[in-house]
N, C-alpha and C. Protein backbone atom coordinates (compact mmCIF):
# COMPACT_ATOMS: atom_id res chain seq x y z
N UNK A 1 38.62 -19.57 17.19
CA UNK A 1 37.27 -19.31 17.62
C UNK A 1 37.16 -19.28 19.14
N UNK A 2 38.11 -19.94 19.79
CA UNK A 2 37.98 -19.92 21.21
C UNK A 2 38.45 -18.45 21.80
N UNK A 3 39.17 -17.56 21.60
CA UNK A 3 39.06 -16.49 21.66
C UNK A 3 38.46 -15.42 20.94
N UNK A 4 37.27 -15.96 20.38
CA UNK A 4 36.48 -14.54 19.42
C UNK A 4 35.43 -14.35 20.68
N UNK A 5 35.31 -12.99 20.79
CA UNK A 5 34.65 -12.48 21.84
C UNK A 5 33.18 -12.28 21.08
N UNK A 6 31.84 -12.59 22.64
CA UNK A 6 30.87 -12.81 22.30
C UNK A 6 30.14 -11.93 20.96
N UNK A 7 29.38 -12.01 20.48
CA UNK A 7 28.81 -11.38 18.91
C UNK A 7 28.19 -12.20 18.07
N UNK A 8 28.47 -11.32 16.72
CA UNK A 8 28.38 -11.63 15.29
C UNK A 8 29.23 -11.65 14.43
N UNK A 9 29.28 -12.59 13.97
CA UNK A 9 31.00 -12.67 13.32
C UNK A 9 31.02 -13.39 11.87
N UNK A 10 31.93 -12.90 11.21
CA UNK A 10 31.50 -13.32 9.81
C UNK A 10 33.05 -14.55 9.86
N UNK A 11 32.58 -15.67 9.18
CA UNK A 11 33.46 -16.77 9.21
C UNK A 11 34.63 -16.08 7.95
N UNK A 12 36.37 -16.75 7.68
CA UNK A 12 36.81 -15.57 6.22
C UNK A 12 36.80 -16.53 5.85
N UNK A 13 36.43 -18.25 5.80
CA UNK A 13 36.76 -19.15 4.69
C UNK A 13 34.95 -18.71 4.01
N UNK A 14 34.28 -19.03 4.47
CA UNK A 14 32.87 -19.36 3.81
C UNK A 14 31.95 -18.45 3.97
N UNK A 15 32.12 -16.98 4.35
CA UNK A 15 31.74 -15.79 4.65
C UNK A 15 30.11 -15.73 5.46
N UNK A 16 30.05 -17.01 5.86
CA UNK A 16 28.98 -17.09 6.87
C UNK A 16 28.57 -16.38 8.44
N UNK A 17 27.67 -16.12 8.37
CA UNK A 17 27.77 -15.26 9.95
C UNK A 17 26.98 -16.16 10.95
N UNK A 18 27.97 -15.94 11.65
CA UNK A 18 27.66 -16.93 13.27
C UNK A 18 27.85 -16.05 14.60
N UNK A 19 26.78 -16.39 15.19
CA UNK A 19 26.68 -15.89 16.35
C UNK A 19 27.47 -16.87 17.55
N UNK A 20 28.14 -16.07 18.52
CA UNK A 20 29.47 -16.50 19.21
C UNK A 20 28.40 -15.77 20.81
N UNK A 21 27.85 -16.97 21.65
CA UNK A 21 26.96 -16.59 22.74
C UNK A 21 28.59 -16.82 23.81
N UNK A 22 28.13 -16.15 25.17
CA UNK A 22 28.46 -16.40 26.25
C UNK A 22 28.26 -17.95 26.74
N UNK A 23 29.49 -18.43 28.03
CA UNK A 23 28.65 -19.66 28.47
C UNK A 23 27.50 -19.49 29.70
N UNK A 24 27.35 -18.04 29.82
CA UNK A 24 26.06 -18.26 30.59
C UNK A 24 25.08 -17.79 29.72
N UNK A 25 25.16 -17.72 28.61
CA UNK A 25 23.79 -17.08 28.16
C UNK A 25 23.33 -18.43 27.03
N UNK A 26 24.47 -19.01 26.88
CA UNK A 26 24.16 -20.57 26.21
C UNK A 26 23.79 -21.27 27.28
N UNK A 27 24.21 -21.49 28.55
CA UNK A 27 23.20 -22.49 29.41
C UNK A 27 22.09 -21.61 29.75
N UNK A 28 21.24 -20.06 29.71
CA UNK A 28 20.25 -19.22 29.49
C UNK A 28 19.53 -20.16 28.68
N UNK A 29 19.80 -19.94 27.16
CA UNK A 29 19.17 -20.34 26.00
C UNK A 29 18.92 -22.14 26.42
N UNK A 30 19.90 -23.10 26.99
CA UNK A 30 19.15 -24.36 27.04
C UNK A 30 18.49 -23.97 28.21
N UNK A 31 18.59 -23.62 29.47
CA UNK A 31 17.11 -23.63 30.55
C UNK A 31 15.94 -23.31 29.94
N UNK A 32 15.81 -22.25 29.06
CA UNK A 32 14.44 -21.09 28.42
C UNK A 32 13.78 -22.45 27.58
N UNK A 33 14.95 -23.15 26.78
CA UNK A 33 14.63 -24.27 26.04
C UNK A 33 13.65 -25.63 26.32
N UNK A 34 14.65 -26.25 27.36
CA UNK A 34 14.09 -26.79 28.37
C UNK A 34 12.28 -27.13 29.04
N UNK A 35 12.67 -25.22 29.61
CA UNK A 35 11.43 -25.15 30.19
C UNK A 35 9.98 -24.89 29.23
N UNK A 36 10.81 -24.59 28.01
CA UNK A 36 9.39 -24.17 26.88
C UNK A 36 8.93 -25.98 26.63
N UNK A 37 9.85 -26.87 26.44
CA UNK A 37 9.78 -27.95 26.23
C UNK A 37 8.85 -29.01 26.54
N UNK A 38 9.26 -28.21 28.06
CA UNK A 38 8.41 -29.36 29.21
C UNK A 38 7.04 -28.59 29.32
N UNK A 39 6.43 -27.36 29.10
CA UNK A 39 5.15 -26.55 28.70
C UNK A 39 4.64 -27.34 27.92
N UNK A 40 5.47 -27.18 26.86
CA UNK A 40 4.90 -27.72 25.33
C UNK A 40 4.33 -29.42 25.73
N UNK A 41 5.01 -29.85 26.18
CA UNK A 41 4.63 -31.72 26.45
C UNK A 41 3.25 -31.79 27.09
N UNK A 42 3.13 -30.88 28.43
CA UNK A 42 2.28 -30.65 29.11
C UNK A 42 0.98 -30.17 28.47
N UNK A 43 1.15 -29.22 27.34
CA UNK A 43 0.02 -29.02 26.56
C UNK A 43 -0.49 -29.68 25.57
N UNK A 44 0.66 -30.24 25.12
CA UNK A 44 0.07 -31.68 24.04
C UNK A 44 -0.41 -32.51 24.46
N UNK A 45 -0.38 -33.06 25.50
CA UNK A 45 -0.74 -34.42 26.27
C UNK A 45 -2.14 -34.16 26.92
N UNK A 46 -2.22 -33.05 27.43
CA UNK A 46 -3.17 -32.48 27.68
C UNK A 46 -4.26 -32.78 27.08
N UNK A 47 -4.05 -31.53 25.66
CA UNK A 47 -5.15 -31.42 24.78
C UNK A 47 -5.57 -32.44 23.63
N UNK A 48 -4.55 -33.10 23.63
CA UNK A 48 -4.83 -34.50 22.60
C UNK A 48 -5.49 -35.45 23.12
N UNK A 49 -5.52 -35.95 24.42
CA UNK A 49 -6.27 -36.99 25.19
C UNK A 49 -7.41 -36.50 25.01
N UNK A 50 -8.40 -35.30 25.60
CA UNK A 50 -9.57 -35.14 24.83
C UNK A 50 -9.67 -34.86 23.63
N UNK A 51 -9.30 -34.25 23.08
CA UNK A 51 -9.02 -34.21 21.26
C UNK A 51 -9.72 -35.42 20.69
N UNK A 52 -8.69 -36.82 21.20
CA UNK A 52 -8.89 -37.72 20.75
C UNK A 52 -10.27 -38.21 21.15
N UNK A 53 -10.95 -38.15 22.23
CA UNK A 53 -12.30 -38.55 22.83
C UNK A 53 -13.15 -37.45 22.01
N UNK A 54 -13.37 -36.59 21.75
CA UNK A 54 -14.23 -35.97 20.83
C UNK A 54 -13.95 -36.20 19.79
N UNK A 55 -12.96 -36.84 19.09
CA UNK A 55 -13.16 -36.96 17.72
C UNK A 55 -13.90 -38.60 17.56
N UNK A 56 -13.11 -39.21 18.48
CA UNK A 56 -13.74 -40.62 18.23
C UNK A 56 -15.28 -40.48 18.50
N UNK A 57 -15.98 -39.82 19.85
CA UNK A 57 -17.35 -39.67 19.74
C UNK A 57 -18.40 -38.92 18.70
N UNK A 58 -17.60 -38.40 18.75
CA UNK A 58 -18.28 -37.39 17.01
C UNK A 58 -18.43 -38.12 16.14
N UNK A 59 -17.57 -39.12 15.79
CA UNK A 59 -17.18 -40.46 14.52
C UNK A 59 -18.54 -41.15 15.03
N UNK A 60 -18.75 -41.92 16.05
CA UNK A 60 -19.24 -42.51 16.46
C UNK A 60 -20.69 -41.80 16.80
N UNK A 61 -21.42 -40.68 17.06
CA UNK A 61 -22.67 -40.19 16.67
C UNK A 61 -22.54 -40.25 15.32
N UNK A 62 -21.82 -39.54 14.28
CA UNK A 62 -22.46 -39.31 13.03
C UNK A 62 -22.75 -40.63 12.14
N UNK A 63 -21.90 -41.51 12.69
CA UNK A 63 -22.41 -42.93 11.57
C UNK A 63 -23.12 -43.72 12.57
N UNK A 64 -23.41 -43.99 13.96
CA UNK A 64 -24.49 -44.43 15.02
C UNK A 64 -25.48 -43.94 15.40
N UNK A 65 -26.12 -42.42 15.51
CA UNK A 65 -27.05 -42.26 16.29
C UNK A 65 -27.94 -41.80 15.10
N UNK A 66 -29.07 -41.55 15.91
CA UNK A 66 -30.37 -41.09 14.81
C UNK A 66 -29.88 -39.97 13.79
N UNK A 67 -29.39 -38.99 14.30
CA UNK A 67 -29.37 -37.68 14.29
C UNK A 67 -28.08 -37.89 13.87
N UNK A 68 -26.98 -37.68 12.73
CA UNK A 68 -26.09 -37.57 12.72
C UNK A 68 -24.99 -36.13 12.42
N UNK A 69 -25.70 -34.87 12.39
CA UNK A 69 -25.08 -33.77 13.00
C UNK A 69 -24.95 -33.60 13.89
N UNK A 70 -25.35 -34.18 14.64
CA UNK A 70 -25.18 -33.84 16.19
C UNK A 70 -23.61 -34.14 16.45
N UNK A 71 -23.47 -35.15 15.65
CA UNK A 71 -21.95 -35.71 15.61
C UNK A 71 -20.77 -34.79 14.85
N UNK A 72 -21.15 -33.90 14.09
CA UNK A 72 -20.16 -32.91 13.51
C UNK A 72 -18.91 -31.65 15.07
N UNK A 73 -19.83 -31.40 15.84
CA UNK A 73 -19.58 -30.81 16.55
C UNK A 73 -18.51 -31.19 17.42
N UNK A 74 -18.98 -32.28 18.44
CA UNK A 74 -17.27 -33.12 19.16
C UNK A 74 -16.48 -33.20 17.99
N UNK A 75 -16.53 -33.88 16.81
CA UNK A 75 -15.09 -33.76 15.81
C UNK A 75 -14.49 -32.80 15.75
N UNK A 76 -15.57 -31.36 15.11
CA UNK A 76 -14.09 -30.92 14.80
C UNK A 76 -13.95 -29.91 15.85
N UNK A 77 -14.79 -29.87 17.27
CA UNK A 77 -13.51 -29.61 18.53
C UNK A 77 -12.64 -30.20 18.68
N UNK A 78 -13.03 -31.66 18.77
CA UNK A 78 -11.65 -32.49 18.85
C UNK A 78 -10.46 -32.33 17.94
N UNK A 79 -11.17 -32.07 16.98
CA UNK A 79 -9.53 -31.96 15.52
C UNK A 79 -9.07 -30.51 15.86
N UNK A 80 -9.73 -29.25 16.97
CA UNK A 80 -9.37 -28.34 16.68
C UNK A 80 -8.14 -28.39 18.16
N UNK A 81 -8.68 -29.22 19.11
CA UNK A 81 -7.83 -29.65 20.61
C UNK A 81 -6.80 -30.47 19.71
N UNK A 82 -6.57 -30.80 18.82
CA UNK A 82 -5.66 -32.14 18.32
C UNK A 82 -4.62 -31.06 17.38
N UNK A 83 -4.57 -29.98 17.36
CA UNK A 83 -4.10 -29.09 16.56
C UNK A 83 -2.38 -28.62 17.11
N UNK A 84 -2.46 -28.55 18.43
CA UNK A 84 -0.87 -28.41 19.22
C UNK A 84 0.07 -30.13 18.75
N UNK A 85 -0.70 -30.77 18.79
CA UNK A 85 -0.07 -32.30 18.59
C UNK A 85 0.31 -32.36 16.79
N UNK A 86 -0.78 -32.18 15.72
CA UNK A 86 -0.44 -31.54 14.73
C UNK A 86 1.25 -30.72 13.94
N UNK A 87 1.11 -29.95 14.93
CA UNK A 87 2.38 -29.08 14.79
C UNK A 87 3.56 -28.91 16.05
N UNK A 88 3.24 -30.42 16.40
CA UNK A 88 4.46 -29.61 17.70
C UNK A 88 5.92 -29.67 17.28
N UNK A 89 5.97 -30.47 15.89
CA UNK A 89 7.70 -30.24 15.65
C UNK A 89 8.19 -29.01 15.27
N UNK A 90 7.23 -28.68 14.16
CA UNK A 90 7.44 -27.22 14.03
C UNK A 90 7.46 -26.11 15.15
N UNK A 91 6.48 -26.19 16.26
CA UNK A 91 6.15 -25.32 17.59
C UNK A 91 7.82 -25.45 18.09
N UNK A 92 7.93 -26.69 18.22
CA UNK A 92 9.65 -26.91 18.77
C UNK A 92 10.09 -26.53 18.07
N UNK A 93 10.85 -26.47 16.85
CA UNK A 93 11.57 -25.71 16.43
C UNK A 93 11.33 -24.20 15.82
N UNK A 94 10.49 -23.56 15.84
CA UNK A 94 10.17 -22.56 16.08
C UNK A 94 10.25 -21.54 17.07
N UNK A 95 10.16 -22.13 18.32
CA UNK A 95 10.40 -21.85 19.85
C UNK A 95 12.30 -22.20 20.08
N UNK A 96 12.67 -22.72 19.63
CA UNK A 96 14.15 -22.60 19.69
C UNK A 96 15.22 -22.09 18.70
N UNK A 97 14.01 -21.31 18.00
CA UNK A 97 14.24 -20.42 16.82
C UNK A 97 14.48 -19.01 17.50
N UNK A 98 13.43 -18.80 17.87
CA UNK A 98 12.75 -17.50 18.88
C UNK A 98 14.15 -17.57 19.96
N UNK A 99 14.16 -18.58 20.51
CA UNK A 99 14.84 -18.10 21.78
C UNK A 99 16.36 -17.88 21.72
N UNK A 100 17.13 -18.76 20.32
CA UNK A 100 18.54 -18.04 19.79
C UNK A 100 18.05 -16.58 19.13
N UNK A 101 17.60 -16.32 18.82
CA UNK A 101 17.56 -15.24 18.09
C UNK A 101 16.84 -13.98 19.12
N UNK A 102 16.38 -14.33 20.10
CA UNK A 102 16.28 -13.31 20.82
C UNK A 102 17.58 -13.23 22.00
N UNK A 103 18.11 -13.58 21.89
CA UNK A 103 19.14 -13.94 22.84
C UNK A 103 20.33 -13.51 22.45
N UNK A 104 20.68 -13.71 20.87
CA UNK A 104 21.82 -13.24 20.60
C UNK A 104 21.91 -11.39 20.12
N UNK A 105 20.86 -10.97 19.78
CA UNK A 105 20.67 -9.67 20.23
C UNK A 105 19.89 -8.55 20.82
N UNK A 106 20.20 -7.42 20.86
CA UNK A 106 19.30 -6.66 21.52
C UNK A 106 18.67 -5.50 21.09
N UNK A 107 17.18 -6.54 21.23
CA UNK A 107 16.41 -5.78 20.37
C UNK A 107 15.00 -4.87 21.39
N UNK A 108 14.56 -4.02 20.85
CA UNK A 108 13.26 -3.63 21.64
C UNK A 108 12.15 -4.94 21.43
N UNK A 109 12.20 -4.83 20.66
CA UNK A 109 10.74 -6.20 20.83
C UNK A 109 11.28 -7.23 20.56
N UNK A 110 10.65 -8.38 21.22
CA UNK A 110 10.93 -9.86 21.03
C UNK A 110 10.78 -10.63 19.65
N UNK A 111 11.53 -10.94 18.90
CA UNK A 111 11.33 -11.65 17.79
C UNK A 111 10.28 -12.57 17.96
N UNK A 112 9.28 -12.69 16.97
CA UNK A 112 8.29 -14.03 17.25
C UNK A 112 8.14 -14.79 15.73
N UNK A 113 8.58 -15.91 15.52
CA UNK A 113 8.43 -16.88 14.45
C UNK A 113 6.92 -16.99 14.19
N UNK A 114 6.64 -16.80 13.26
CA UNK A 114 5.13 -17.28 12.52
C UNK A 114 4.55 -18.94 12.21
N UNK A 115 4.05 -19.23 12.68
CA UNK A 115 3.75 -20.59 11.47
C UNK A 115 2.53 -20.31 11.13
N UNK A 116 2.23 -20.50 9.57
CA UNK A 116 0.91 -19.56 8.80
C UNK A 116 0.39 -21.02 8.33
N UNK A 117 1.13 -22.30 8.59
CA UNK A 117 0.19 -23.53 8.00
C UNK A 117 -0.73 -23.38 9.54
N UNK A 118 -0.02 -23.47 10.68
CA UNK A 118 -0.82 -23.37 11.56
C UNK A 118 -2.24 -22.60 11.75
N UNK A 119 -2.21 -21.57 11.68
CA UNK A 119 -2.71 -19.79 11.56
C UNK A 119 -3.78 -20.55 10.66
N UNK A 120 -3.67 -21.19 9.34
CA UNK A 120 -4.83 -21.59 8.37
C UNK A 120 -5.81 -22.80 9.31
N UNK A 121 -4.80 -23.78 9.58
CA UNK A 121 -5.52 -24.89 9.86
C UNK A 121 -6.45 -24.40 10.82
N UNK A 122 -5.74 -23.79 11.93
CA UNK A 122 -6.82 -23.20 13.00
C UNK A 122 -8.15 -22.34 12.49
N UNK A 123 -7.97 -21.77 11.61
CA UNK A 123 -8.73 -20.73 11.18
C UNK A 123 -9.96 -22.19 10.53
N UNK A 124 -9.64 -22.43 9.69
CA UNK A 124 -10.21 -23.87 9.15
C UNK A 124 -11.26 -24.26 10.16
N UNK A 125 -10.39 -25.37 10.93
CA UNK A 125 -11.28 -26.35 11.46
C UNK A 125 -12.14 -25.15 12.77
N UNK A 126 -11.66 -24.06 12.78
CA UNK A 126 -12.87 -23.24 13.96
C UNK A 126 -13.58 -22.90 13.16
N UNK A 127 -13.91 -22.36 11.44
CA UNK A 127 -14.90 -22.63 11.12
C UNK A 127 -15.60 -23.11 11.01
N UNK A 128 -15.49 -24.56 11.02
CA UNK A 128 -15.74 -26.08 10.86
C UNK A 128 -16.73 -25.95 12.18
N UNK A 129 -16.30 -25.59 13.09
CA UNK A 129 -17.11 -25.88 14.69
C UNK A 129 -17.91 -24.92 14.95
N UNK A 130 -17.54 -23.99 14.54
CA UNK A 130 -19.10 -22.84 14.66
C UNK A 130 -20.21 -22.93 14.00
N UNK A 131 -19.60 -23.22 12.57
CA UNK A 131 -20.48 -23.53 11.51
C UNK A 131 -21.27 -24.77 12.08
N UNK A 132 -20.74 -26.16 12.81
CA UNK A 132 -21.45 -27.17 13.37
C UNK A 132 -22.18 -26.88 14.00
N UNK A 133 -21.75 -25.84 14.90
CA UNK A 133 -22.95 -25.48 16.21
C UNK A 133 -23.80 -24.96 15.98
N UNK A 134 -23.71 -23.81 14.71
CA UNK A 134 -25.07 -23.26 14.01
C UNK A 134 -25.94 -24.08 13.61
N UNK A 135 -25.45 -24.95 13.33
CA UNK A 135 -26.31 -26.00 12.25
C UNK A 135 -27.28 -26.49 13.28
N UNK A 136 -26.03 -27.47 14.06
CA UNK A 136 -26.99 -28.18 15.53
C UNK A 136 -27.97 -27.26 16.19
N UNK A 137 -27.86 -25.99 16.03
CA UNK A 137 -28.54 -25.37 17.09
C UNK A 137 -29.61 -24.67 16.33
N UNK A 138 -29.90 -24.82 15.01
CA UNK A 138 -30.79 -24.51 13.98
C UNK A 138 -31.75 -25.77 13.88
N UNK A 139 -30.91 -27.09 13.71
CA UNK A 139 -31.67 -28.41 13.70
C UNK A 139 -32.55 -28.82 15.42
N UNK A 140 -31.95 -28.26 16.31
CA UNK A 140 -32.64 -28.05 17.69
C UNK A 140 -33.98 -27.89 17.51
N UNK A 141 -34.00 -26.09 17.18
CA UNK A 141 -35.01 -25.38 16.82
C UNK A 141 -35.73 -25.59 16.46
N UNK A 142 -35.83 -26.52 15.38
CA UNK A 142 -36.42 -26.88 13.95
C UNK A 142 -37.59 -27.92 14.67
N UNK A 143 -36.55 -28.81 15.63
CA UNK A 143 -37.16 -30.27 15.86
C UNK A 143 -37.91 -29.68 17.37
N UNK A 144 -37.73 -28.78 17.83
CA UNK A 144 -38.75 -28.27 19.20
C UNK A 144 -39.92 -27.61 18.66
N UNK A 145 -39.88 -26.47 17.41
CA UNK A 145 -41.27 -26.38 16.98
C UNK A 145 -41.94 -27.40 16.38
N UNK A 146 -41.72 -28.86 15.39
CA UNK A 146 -42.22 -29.75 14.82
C UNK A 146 -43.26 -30.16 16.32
N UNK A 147 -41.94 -30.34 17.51
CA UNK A 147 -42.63 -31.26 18.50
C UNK A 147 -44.16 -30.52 19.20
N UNK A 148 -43.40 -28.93 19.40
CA UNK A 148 -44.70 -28.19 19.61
C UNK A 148 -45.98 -28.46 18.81
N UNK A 149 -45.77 -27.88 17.76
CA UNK A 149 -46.90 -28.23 16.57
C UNK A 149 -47.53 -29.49 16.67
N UNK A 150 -46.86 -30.92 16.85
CA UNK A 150 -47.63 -32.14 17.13
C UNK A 150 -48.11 -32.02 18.23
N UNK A 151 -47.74 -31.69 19.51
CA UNK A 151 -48.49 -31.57 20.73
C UNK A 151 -49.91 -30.79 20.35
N UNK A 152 -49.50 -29.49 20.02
CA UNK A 152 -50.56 -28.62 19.88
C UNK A 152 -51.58 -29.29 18.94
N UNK A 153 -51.61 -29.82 17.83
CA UNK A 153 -52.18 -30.61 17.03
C UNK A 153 -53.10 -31.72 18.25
N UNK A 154 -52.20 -32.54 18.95
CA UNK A 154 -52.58 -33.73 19.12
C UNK A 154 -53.54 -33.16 20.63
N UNK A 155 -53.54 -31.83 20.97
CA UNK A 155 -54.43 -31.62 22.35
C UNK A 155 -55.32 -30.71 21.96
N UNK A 156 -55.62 -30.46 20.30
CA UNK A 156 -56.79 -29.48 20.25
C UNK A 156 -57.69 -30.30 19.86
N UNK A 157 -57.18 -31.61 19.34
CA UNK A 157 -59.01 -32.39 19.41
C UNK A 157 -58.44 -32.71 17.42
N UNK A 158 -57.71 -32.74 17.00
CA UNK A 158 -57.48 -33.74 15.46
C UNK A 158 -57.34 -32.36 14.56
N UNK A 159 -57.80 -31.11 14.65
CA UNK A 159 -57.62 -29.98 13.76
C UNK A 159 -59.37 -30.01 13.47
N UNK A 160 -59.99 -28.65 13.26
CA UNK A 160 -61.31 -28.82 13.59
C UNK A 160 -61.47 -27.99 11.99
N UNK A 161 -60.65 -28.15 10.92
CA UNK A 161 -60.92 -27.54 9.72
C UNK A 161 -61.84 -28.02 8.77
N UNK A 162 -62.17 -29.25 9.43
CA UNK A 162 -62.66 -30.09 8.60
C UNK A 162 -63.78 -30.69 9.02
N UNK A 163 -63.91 -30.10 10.18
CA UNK A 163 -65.52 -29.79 10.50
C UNK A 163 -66.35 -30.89 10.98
């Protein structure tokens, strides 16, 4: 194996195919690695620290305050910011999926790995948060005309229907 020149190569005991990189395109593949690595940390750490503060405040309106939709909304932003932390083993190995496999050949377009649990969950919990904000912003509405209506009520003199 130390003289099989760079490729694709089929093993003759176990008829497996292995890719045989350069040593600069294997220390390529760990820098690309590396640097996706230290991205990836940077974005988890990131987005999970608030993640985590909107989910705990969301928890904390919906079973504490008057109003407890109001509390739907920080959650599931937060669960939707908490979503890179979720999947980052898979993201990692996915991303060092991508980067042997684009590396060992040459292709016009870049190979890109899917993750479809991801693709759902996201799809999910952003329903979850629009759908909250409709709600909240319907229950707004709701509670600014009530307040109108009592004002208006309470400055025309008691309702004069009754004479």
């Amino acid at each position: 194996m130390a003289k099989t020149p760079p490729g694709r190569h089929q093993c003759p005991f176990c008829k497996d195919f292995f890719n045989i990189a350069t040593k600069e395109k294997s220390a390529q593949i760990i820098d690309q690695t590396e640097r996706g690595n230290q991205i990836q940390n940077i974005k988890v750490a990131f987005l999970s620290s608030f993640g985590v503060v909107f989910v705990i405040y969301g928890i904390y309106v919906f079973f504490f305050e008057v109003f407890p939709i109001f509390g739907l909304v920080p959650f599931f932003c937060g669960l939707y910011l908490l979503i890179p932390l979720m999947f980052y083993k898979q993201d990692k190995q996915n991303r060092e999926l991508e980067i042997q496999l684009n590396s060992t050949g040459d292709f016009d377009k870049r190979i890109r790995v899917k993750n479809t649990s991801k693709s759902i969950v996201k799809g999910l919990l952003g329903t979850a948060a629009w759908i909250s904000i409709i709600i909240s912003v319907i229950v707004i509405v709701v509670m600014l005309i009530f307040v109108f209506m009592m004002f208006a009520l309470f400055t025309s003199g008691g309702g004069g229907a009754f004479g």
